[in-house]
Protein backbone atom coordinates (compact mmCIF):
# COMPACT_ATOMS: atom_id res chain seq x y z
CA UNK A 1 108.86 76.00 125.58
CA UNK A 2 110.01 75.43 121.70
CA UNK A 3 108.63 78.82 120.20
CA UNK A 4 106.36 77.81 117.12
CA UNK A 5 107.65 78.93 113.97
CA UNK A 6 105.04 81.52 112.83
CA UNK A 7 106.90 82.42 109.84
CA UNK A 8 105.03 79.00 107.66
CA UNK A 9 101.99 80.28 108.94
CA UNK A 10 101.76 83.97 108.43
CA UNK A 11 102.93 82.97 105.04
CA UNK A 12 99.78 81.60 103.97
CA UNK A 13 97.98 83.79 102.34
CA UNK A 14 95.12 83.77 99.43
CA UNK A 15 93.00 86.71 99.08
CA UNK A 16 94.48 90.49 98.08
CA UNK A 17 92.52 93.33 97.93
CA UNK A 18 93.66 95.82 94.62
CA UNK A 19 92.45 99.66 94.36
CA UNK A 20 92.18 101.81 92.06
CA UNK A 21 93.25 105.60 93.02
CA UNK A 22 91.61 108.33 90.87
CA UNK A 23 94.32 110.67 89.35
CA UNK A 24 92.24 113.81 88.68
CA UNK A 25 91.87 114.57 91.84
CA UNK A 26 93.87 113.16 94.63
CA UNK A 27 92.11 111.81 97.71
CA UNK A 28 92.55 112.06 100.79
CA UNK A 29 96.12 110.84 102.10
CA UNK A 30 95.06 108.24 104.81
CA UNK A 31 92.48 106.57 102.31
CA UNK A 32 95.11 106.61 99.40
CA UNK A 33 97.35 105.12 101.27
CA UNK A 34 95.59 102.60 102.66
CA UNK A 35 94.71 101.31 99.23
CA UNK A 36 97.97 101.64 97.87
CA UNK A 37 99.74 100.01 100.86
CA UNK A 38 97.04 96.86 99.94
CA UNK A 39 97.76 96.87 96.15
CA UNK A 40 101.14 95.60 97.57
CA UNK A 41 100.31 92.67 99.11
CA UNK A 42 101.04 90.44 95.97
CA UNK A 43 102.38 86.61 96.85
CA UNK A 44 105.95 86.28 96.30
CA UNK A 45 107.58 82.49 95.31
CA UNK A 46 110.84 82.86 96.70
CA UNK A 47 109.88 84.62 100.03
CA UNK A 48 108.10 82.28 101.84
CA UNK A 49 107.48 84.34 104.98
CA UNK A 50 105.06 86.76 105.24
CA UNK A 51 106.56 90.31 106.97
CA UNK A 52 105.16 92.82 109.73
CA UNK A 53 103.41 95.86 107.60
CA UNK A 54 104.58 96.43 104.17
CA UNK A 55 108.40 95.76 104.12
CA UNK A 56 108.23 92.52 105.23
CA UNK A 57 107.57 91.08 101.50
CA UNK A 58 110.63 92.88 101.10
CA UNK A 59 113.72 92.42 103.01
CA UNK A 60 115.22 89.02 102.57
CA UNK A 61 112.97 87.04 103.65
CA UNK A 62 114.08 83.88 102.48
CA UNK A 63 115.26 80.40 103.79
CA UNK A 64 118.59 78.81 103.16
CA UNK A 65 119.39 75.66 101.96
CA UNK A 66 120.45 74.58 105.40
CA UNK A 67 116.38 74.12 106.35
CA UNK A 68 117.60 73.98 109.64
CA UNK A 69 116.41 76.57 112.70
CA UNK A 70 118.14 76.45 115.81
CA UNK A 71 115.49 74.94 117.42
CA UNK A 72 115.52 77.49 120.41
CA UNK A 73 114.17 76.48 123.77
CA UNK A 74 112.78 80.02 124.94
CA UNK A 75 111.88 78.32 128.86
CA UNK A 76 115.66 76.28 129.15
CA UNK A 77 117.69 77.05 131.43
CA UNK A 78 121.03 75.18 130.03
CA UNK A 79 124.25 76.47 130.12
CA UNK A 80 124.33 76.65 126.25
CA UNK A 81 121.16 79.11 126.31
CA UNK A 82 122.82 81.46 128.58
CA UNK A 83 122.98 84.29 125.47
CA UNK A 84 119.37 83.52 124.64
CA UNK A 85 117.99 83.73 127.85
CA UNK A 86 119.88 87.34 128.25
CA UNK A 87 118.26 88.44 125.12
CA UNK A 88 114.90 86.95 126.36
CA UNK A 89 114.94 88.88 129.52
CA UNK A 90 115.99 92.44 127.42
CA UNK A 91 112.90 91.68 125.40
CA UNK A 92 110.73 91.23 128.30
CA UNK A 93 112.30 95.01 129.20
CA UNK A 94 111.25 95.53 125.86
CA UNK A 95 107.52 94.52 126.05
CA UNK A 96 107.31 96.88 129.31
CA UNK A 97 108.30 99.56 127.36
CA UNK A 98 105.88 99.33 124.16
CA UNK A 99 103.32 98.66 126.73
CA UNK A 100 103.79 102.36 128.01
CA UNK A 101 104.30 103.24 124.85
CA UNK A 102 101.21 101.89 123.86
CA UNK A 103 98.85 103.30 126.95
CA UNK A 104 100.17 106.60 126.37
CA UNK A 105 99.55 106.66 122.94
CA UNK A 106 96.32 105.37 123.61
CA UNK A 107 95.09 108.20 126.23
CA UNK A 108 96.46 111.06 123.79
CA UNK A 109 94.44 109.61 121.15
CA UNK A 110 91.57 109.04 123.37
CA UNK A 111 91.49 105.39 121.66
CA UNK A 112 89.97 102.43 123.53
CA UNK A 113 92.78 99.65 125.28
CA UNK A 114 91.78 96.72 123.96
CA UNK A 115 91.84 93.48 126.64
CA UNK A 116 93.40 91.49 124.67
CA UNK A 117 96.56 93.66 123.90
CA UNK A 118 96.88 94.10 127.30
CA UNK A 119 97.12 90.25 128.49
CA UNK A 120 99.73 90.59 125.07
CA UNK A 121 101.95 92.65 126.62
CA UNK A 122 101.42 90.97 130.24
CA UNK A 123 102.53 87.79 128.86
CA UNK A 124 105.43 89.47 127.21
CA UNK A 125 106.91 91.11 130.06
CA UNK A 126 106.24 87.42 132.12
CA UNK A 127 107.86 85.46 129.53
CA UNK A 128 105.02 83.56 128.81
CA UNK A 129 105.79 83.15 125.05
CA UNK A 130 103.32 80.83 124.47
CA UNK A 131 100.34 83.37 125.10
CA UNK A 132 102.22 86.18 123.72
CA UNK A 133 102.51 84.22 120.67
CA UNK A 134 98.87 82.46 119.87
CA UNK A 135 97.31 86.09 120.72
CA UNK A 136 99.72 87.46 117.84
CA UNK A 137 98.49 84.40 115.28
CA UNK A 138 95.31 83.61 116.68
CA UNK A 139 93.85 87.10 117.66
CA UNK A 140 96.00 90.30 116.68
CA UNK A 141 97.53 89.32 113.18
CA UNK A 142 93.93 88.72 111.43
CA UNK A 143 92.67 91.82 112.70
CA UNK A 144 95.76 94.32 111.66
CA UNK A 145 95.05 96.09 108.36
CA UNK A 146 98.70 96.05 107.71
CA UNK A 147 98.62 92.45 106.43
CA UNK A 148 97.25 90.98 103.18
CA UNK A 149 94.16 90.02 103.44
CA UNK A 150 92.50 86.79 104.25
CA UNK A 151 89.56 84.21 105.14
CA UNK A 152 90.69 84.72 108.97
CA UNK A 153 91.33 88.18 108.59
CA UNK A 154 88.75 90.49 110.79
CA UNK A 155 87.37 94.00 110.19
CA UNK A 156 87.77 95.32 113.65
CA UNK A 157 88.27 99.08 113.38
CA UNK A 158 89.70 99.65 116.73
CA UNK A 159 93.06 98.02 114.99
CA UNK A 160 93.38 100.75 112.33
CA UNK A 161 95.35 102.71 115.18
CA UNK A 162 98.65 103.91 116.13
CA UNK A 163 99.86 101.75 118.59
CA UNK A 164 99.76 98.58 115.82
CA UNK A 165 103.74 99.73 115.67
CA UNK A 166 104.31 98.86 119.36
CA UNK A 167 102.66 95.39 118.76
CA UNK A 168 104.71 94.70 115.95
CA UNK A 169 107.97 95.74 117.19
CA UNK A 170 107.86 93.43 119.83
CA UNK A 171 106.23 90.44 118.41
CA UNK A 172 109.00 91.28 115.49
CA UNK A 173 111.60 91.05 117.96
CA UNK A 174 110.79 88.20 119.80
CA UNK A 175 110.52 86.09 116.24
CA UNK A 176 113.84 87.05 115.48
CA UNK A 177 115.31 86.28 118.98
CA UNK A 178 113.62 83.05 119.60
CA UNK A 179 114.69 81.37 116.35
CA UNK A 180 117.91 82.96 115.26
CA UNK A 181 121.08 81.58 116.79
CA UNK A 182 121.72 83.44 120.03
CA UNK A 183 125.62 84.38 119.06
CA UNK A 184 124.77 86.27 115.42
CA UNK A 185 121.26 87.74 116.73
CA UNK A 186 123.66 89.61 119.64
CA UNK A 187 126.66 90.48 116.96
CA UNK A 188 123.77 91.53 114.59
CA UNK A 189 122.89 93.78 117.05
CA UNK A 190 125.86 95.42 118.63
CA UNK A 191 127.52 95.73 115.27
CA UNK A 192 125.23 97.90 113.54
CA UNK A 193 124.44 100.05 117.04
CA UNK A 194 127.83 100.66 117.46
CA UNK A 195 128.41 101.93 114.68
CA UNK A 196 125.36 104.78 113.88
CA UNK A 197 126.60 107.78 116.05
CA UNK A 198 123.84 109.61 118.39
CA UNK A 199 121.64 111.07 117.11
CA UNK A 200 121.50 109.62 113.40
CA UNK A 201 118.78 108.68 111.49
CA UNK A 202 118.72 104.61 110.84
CA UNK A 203 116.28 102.90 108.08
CA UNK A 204 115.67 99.45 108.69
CA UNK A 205 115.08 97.20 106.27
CA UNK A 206 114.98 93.35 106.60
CA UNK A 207 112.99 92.09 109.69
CA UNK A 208 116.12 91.99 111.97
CA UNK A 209 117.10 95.34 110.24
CA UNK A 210 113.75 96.74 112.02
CA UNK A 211 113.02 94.75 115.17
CA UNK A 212 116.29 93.88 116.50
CA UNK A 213 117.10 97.19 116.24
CA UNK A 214 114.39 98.13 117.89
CA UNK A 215 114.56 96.34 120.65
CA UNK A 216 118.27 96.38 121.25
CA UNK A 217 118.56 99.79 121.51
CA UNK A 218 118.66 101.91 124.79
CA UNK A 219 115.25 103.45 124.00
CA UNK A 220 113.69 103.28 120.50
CA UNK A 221 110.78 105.92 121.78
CA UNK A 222 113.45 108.10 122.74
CA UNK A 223 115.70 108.04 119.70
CA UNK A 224 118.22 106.66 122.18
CA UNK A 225 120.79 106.32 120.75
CA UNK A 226 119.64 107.01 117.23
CA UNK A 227 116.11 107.23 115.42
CA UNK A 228 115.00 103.71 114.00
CA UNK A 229 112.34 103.98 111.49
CA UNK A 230 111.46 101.52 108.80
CA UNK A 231 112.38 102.27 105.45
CA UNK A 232 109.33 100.29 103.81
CA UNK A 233 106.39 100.99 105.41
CA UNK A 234 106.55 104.94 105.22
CA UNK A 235 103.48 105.22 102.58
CA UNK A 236 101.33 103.31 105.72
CA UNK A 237 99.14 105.89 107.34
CA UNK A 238 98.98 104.45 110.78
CA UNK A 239 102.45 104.03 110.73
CA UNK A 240 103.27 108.00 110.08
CA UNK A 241 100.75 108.46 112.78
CA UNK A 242 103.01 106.45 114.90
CA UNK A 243 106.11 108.23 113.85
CA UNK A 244 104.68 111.50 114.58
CA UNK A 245 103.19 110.10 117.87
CA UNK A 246 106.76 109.13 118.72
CA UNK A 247 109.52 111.42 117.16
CA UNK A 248 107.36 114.46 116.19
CA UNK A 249 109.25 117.49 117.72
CA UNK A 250 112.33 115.33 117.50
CA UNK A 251 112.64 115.09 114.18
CA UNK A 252 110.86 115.98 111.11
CA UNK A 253 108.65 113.14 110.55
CA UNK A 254 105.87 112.40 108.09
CA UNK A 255 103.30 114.91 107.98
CA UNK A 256 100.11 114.51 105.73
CA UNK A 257 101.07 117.10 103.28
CA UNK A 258 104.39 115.26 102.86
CA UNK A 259 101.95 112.24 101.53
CA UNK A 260 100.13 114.24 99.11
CA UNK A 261 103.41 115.70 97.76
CA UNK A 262 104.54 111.97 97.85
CA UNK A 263 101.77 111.36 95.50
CA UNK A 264 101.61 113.89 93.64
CA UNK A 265 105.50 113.49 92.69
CA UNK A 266 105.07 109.69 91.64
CA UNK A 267 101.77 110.55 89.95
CA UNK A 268 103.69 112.62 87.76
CA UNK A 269 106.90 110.41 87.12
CA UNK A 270 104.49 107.60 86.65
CA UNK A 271 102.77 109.46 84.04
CA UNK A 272 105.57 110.14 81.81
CA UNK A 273 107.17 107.04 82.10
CA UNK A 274 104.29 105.29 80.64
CA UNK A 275 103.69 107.89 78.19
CA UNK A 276 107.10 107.17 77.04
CA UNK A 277 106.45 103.34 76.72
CA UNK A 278 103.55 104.05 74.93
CA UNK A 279 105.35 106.54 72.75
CA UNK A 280 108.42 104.37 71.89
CA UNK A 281 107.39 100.93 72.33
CA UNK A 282 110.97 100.02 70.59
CA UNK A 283 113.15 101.79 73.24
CA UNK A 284 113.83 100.24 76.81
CA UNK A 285 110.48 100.33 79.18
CA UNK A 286 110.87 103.09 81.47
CA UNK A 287 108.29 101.27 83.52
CA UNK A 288 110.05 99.57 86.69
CA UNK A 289 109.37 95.08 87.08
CA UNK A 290 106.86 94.09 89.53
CA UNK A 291 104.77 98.43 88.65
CA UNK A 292 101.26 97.06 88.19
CA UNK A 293 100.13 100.59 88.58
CA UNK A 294 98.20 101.72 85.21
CA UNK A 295 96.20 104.17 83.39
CA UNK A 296 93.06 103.81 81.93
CA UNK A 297 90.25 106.47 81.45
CA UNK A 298 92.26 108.91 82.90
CA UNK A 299 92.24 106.95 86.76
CA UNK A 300 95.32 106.05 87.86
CA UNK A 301 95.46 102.78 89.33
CA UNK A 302 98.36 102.02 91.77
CA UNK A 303 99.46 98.67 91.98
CA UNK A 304 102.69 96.49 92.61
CA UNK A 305 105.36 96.57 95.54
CA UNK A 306 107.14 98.38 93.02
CA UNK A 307 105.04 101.48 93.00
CA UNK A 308 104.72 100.97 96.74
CA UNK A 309 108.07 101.41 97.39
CA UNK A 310 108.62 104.11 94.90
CA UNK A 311 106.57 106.08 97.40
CA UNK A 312 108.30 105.14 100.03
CA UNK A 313 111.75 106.16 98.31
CA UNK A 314 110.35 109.73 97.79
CA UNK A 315 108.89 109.88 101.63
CA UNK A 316 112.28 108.55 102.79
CA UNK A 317 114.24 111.61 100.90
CA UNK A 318 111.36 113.85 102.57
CA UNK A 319 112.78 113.06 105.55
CA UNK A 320 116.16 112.89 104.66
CA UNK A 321 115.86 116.38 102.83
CA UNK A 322 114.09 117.74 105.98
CA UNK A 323 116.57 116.57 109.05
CA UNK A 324 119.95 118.41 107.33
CA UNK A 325 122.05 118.06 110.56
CA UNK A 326 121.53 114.18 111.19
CA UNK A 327 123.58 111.48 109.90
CA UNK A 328 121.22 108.37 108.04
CA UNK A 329 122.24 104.93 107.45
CA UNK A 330 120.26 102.01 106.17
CA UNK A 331 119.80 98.71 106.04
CA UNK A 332 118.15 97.54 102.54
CA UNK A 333 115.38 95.04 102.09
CA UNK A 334 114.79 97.07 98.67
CA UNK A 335 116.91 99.36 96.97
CA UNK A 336 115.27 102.91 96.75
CA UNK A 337 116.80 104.34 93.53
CA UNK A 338 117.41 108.13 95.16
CA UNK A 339 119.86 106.38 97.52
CA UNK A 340 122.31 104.54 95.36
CA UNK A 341 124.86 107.34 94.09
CA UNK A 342 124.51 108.67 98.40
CA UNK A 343 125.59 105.09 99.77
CA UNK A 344 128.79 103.89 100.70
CA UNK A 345 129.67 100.45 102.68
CA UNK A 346 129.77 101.12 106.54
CA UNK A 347 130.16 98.12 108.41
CA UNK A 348 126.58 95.31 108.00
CA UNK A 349 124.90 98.59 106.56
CA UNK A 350 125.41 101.47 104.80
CA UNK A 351 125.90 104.96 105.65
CA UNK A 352 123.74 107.76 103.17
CA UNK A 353 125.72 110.47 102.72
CA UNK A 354 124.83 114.30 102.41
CA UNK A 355 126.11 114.79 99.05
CA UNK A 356 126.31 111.89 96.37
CA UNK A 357 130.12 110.63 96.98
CA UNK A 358 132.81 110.67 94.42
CA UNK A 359 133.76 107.40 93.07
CA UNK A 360 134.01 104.86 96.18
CA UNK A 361 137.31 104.91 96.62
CA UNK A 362 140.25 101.83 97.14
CA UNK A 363 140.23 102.40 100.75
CA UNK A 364 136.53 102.64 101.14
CA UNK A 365 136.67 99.03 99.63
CA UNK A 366 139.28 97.82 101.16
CA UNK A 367 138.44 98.64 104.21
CA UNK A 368 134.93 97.08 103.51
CA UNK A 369 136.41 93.67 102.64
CA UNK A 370 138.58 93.49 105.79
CA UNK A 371 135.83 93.66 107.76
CA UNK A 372 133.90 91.52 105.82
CA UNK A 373 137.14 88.57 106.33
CA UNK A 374 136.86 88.92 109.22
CA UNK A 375 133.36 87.86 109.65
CA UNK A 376 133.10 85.25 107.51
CA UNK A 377 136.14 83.46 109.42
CA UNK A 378 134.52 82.70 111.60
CA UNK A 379 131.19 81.59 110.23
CA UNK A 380 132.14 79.72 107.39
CA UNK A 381 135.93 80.05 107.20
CA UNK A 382 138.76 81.42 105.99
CA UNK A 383 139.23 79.53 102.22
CA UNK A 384 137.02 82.31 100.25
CA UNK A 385 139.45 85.03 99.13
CA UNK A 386 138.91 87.94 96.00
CA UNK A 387 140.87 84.63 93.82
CA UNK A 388 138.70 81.75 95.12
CA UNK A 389 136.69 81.00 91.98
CA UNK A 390 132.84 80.43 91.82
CA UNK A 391 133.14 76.85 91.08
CA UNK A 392 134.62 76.38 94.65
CA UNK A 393 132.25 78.43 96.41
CA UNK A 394 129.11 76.31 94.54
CA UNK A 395 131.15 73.20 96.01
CA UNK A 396 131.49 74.26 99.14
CA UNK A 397 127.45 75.18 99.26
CA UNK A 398 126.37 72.13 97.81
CA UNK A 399 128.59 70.01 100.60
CA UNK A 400 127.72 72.21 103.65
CA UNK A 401 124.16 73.39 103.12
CA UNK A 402 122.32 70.87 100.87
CA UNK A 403 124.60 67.58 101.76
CA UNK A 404 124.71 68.74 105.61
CA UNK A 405 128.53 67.53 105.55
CA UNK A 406 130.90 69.37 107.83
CA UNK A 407 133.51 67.11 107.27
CA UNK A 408 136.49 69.53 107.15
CA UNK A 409 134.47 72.65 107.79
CA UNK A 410 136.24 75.21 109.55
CA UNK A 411 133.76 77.80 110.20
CA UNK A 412 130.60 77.68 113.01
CA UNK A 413 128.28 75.01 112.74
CA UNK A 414 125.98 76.89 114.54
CA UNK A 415 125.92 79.40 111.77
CA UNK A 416 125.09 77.09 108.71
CA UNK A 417 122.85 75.36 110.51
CA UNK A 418 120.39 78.43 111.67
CA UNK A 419 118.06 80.12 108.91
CA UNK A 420 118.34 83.04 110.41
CA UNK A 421 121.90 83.75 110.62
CA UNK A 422 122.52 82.88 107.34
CA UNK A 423 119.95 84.65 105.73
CA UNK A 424 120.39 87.85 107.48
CA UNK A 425 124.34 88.29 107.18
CA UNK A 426 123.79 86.77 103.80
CA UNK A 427 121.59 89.69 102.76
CA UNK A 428 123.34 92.59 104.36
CA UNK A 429 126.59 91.38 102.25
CA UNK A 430 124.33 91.17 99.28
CA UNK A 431 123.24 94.60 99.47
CA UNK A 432 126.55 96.08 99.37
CA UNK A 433 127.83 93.95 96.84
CA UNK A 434 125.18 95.00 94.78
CA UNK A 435 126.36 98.84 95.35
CA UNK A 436 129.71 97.91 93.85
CA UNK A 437 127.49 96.33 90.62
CA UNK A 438 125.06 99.06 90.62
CA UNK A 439 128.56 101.78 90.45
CA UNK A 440 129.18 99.52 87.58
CA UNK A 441 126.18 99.68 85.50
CA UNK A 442 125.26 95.96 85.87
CA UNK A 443 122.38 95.61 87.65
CA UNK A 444 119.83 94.74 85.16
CA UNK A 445 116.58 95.87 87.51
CA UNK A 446 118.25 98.68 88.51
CA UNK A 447 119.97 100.97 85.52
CA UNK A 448 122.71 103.03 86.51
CA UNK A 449 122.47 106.93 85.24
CA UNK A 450 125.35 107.87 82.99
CA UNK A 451 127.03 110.53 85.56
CA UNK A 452 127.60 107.53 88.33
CA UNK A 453 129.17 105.00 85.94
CA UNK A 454 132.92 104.41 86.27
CA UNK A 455 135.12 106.90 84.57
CA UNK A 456 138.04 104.56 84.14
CA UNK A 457 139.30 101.07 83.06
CA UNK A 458 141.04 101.33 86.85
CA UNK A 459 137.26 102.10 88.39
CA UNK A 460 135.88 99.66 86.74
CA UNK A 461 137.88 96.74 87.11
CA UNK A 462 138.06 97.68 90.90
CA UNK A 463 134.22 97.62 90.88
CA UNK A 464 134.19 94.28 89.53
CA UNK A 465 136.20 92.51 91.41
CA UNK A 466 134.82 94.30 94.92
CA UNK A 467 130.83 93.25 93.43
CA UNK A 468 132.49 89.55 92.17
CA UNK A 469 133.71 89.30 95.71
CA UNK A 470 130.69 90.43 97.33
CA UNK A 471 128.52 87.69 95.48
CA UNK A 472 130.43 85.10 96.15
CA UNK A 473 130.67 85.97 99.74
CA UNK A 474 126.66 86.68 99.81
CA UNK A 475 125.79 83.16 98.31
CA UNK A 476 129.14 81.33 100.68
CA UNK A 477 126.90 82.44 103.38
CA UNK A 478 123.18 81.55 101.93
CA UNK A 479 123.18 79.74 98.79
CA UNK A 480 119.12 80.04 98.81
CA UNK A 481 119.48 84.15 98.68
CA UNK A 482 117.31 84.82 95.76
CA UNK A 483 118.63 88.31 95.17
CA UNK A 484 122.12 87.67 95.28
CA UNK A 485 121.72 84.96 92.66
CA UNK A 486 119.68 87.40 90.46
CA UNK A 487 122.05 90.24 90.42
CA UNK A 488 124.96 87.78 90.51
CA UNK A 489 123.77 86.27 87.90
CA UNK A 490 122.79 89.41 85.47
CA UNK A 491 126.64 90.45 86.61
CA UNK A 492 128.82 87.71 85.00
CA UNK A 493 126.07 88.38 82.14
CA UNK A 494 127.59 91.53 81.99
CA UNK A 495 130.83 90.54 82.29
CA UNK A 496 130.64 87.77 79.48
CA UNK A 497 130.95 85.01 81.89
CA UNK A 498 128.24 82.94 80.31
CA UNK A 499 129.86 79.44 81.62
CA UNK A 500 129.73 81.06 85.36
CA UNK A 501 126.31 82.27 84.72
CA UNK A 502 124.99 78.67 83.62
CA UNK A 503 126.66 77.20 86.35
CA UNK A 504 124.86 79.82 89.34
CA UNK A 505 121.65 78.81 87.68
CA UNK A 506 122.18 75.18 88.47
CA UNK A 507 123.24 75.68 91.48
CA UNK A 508 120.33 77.72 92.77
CA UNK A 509 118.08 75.34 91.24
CA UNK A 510 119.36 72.56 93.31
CA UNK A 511 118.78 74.72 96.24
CA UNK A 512 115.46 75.41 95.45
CA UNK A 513 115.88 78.94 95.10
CA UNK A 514 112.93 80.56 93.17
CA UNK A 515 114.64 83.69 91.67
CA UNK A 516 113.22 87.26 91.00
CA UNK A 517 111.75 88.13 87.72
């Protein structure tokens, strides 16, 4: 069977719901969050995917220029699909496992088990993606509150519980699997498992960030061998039932009282950041792009992924700030400003460290790029070094993604040619290049505070060159990756590279890339 590709449909999209939260008095923490999880759901140009619960809007969700899936044959038995069917038969190991999951959560909430969940996760653990896959479209998806809402969406209350999360993760994990090419969905994997040690704390981000993860691990109930939690759909309140449900006793997770304070703490900020606009109209807006959230006869109305995920960022640090003895590493779909002066490269992700780091170091950036070669050898090549200028890189994109001509290509066609792949590596290189331009003070969204900024010519110009790098690696991978062609783009701004600037902007016009405002 040729999986469908769900991702055009769950795209589609036309009606949002928007609340309005009083501020005098805060309400209850399931219904605020429930309204401010919906203010998010707000259509997005360049993302043409829709994602499971909140993050999904977020985490790279993009197509490359290449516009070309593998075309994976879930039922084949070739020789070539050897890998794929592996990874098919770990997610039907998968699907057994949620399903316990999911009765067990269901008898200690005393909740009722839905038929059609059930023949779900029967078809799952058969293999029979076809069913598993028009229940998720045709039946489950309209009828989870975590999604924007719709003409086919469906008020069925019974779906407002905690076992969505076991639904997701493996219908999340199967989407990635069946379409991504069989080779980078298994390095994905393995490369960011091996290197979280036991016991950690991991924040996905991106779809794969989340459900490979997930599902590739020894036991995500367990925490087995680390804790996988998402980092973007912490302000749901089904999904900190879940976490409790799963890890509670384990590790500190998300308690209602850590929502109010959540709320209460971005009430405030959000308060005096808009008093300041108000107050000094003439001085940069302290008010973030994309905040929607505004006051007006003293209600406080909470709108915009923005203001979504500045909840999130403050539940995150909750749980960093309460679990003192575990490592945490994460996987960004969307940087949460707290983060940036703890995060260093390590390996696809990045490690969060206990106390903000000094400067990153040479070696820490040395030791990044190395690794970083060495991967893109052998997808794309070995021509892109820290001297290869942009105009070759833009060449290179417009010959192998947009002209389809691997004439002389030395890297794996199987790579460019699979959305996936190059949308996912492309974004994990992103987000540490934009580390290196956030230590620098140039990402425009994203302002830098004065104690972080380099404190020499030698830090700076060894910023530069590592974020430069990064870009250009990023967009050698993906051309189409929206916010590596933003923040590459406010970069050589920075940098007074105006003719490099002009040039990006073509370039990601040709490819159709609808970038961020």
């Amino acid at each position: 069977m040729k999986p469908r590709s769900a991702v055009a449909r769950l795209g589609r999209s036309s009606t949002r719901r928007r609340a309005a939260v009083p501020m005098a008095r805060p309400p209850a923490p399931a219904r605020l969050w429930r309204a401010v999880v919906e203010s998010a759901r707000k259509p997005r140009r360049f993302r043409p995917r829709s994602a499971l619960a909140v993050g999904a809007l977020m985490g790279g969700l993009f197509f490359c220029a290449a516009g070309s899936s593998a075309g994976a044959k879930a039922g084949s038995a070739a020789p070539s699909d050897a890998l794929r069917q592996k990874q098919l038969a770990q997610l039907q190991t998968f699907f057994a496992a949620k399903e316990r999951q999911t009765q067990t959560l269901s008898i200690t909430a005393g909740e009722e088990a839905i038929p059609e969940i059930k023949t779900y996760f029967a078809a799952g653990q058969k293999g029979d993606w076809q069913t598993m896959d028009d229940l998720w479209r045709n039946f489950i998806r309209p009828r989870m509150p975590q999604y924007e809402i719709t003409p086919r969406s469906v008020n069925d209350p019974r779906f407002s519980q905690k076992f969505w999360g076991t639904v997701a993760e493996t219908w999340g994990a199967w989407d990635q699997i069946a379409h991504g090419a069989p080779k980078y969905t298994q390095m994905f994997g393995d490369e960011i498992i091996r290197s979280i040690p036991a016991g950690s704390i991991y924040f996905g981000g991106t779809d794969p960030g989340r459900f490979l993860i997930t599902a590739m691990s020894k036991s995500h109930a367990d925490g087995d061998p680390f804790f996988t939690l998402t980092q973007n759909a912490l302000a749901d309140p089904t999904y900190q039932e879940y976490l409790r449900a799963i890890y509670g006793g384990k590790i500190h997770a998300l308690t209602e009282a850590d929502s109010q304070t959540s709320y209460v703490d971005y009430s405030a900020d959000f308060r005096r950041r808009w008093q300041h606009d108000q107050d000094f109209p003439n001085e940069p807006r302290q008010l973030k792009p994309g905040e929607y959230t505004s006051i007006a006869d003293g209600q406080l109305n909470i709108r915009g992924m923005a203001a979504v995920m500045s909840i999130n960022a403050t539940l995150a640090r909750i749980i960093f700030d309460n679990n003192p003895g575990r490592g945490f590493y994460v996987e960004i779909s969307f940087p949460l400003d707290w983060m940036s002066p703890h995060l260093e490269p390590h390996g696809l992700i990045l490690q969060i460290d206990r106390q903000a780091p000094a400067p990153l170091s040479l070696e820490t950036i040395e030791r990044d790029q190395k690794y970083w070669a060495a991967l893109l050898r052998g997808m794309i090549g070995d021509w892109l070094t820290a001297d290869t200028p942009l105009k070759s890189v833009t060449r290179f994109t417009e010959k192998v993604y947009l002209r389809k001509d691997l004439a002389g290509f030395s890297g794996d066609p199987q790579f460019v040619n699979n959305d996936y792949a190059t949308r996912t590596f492309s974004k994990l290189r992103e987000s540490i290049a934009s580390l290196y331009a956030w230590r620098l003070g140039a990402l425009t969204n994203f302002p830098t505070p004065a104690e972080y900024l380099p404190k020499s010519a030698e830090e700076r110009e060894r910023l530069a060159r590592a974020a430069d790098l990064g870009f250009r690696q990023s967009l050698a991978l993906c051309p189409a990756n929206p916010e590596a062609n933003f923040n590459y783009i406010g970069f050589l701004t920075l940098q007074n590279r105006p003719e490099d600037a002009a040039l990006l902007r073509e370039t990601a016009a040709h490819s159709d890339t609808h970038l961020p405002h």
